[in-house]
C-alpha atoms as a PDB file:
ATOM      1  CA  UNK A   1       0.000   0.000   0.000  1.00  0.00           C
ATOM      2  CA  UNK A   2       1.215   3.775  -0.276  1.00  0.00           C
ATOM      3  CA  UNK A   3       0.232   6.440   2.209  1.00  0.00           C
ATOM      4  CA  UNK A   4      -1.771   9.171   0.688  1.00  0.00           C
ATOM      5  CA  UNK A   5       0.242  11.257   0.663  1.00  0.00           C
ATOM      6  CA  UNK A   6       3.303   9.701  -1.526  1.00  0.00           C
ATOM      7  CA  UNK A   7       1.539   9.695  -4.563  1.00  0.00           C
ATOM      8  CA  UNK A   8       4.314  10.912  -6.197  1.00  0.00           C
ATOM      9  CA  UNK A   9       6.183   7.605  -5.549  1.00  0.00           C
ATOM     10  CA  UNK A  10       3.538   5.985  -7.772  1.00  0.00           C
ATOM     11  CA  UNK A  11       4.720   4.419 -11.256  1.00  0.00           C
ATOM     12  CA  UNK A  12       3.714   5.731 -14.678  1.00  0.00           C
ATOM     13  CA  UNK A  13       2.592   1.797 -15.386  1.00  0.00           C
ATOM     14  CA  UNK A  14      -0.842   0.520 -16.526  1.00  0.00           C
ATOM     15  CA  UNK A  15      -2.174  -1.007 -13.515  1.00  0.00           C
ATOM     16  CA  UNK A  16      -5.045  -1.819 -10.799  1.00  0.00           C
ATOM     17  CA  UNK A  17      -5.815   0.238  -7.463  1.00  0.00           C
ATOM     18  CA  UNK A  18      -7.525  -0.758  -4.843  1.00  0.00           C
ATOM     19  CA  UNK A  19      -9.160   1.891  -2.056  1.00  0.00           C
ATOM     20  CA  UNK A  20      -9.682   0.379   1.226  1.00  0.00           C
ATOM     21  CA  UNK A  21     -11.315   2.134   4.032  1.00  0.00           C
ATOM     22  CA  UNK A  22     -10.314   2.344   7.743  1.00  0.00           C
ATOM     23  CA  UNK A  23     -11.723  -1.304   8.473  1.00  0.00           C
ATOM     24  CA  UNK A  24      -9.197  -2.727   5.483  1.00  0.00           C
ATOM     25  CA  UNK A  25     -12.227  -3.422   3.299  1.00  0.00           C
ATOM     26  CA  UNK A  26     -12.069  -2.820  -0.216  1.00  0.00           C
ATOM     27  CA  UNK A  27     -13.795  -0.092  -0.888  1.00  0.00           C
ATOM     28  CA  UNK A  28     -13.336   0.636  -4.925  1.00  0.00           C
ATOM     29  CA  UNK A  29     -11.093  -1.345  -7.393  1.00  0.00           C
ATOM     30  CA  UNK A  30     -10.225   0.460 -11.116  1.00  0.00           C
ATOM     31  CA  UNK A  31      -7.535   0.250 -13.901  1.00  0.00           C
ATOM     32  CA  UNK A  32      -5.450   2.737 -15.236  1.00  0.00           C
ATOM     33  CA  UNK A  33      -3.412   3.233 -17.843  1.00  0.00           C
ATOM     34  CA  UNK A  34      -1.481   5.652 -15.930  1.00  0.00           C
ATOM     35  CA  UNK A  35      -1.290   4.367 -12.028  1.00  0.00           C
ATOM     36  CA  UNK A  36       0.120   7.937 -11.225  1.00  0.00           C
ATOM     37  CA  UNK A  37      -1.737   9.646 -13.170  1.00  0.00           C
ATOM     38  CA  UNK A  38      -5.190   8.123 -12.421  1.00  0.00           C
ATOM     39  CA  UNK A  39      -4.798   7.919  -8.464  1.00  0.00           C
ATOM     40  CA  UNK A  40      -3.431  11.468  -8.448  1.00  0.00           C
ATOM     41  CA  UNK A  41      -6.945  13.084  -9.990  1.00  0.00           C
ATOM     42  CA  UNK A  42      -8.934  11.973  -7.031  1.00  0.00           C
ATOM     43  CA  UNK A  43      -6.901  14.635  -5.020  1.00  0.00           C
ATOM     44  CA  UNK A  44      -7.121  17.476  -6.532  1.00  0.00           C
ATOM     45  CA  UNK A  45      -8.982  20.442  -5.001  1.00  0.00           C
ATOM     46  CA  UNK A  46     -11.981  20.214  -7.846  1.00  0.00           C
ATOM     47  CA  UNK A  47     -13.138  17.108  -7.414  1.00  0.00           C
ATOM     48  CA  UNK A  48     -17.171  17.495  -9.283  1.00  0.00           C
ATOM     49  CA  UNK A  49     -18.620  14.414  -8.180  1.00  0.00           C
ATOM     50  CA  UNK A  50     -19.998  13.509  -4.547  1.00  0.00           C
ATOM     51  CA  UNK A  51     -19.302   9.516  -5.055  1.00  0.00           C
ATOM     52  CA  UNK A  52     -15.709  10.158  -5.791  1.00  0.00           C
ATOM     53  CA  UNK A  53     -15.415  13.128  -2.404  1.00  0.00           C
ATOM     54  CA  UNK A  54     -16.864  10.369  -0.327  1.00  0.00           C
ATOM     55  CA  UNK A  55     -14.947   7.678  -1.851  1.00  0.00           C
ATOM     56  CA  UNK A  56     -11.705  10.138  -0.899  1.00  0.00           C
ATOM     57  CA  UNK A  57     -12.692  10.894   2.440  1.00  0.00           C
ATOM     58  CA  UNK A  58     -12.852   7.452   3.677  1.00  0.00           C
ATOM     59  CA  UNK A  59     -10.218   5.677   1.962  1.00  0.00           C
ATOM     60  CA  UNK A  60      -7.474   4.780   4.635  1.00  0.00           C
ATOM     61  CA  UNK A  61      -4.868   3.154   2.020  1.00  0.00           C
ATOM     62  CA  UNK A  62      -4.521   2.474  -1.673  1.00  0.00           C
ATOM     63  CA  UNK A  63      -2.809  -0.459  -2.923  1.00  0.00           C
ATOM     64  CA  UNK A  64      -2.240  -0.937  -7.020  1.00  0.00           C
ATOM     65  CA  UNK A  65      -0.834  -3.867  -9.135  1.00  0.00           C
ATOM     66  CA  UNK A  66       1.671  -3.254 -12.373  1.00  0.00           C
ATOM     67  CA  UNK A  67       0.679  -4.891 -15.221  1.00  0.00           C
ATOM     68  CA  UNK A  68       1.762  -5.045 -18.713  1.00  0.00           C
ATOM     69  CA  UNK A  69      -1.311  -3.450 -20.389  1.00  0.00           C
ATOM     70  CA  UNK A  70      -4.132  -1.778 -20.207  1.00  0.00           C
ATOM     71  CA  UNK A  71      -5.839  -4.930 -21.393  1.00  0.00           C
ATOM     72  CA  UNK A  72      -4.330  -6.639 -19.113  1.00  0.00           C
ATOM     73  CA  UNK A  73      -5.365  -4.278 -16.097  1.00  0.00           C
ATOM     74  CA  UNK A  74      -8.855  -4.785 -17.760  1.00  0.00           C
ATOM     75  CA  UNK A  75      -8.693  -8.669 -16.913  1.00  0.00           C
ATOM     76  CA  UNK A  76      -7.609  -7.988 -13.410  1.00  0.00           C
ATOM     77  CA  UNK A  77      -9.996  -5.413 -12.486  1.00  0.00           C
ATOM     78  CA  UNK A  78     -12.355  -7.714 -13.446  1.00  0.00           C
ATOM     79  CA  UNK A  79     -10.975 -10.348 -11.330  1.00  0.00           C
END
């Protein structure tokens, strides 16, 4: 997992994240095709959407697999 606030430590990879809440439940799983990229937006000051605030406020730790692809990240998310 990464703290919150290290995103910067994050790869430029394709990959899966996980957000996990206080309880270590899962709380949301996407892909990316940019793990750095994509987990960085959901902290920045102008976030629109209420589902992705809430999502923000009570995730606890984020954990995120590499893969090869974004077709590949496809497969896991699924998974």
């Amino acid at each position: 997992g990464i703290n919150l606030f290290d995103i910067n430590l994050l790869p430029d990879n394709p990959g899966v994240y996980q957000f996990f809440n206080i309880s270590n439940n899962i709380i949301y799983v996407g892909k990316a095709k940019n793990l750095k990229k994509r987990i960085a937006s959901y902290f920045q000051k102008t976030i629109e959407s209420a589902k992705t605030k809430m999502l923000v406020l009570k995730a606890a730790k984020i954990e995120y697999v590499v893969v090869d692809s974004e077709g590949e990240a496809l497969l896991l998310e699924n998974t």
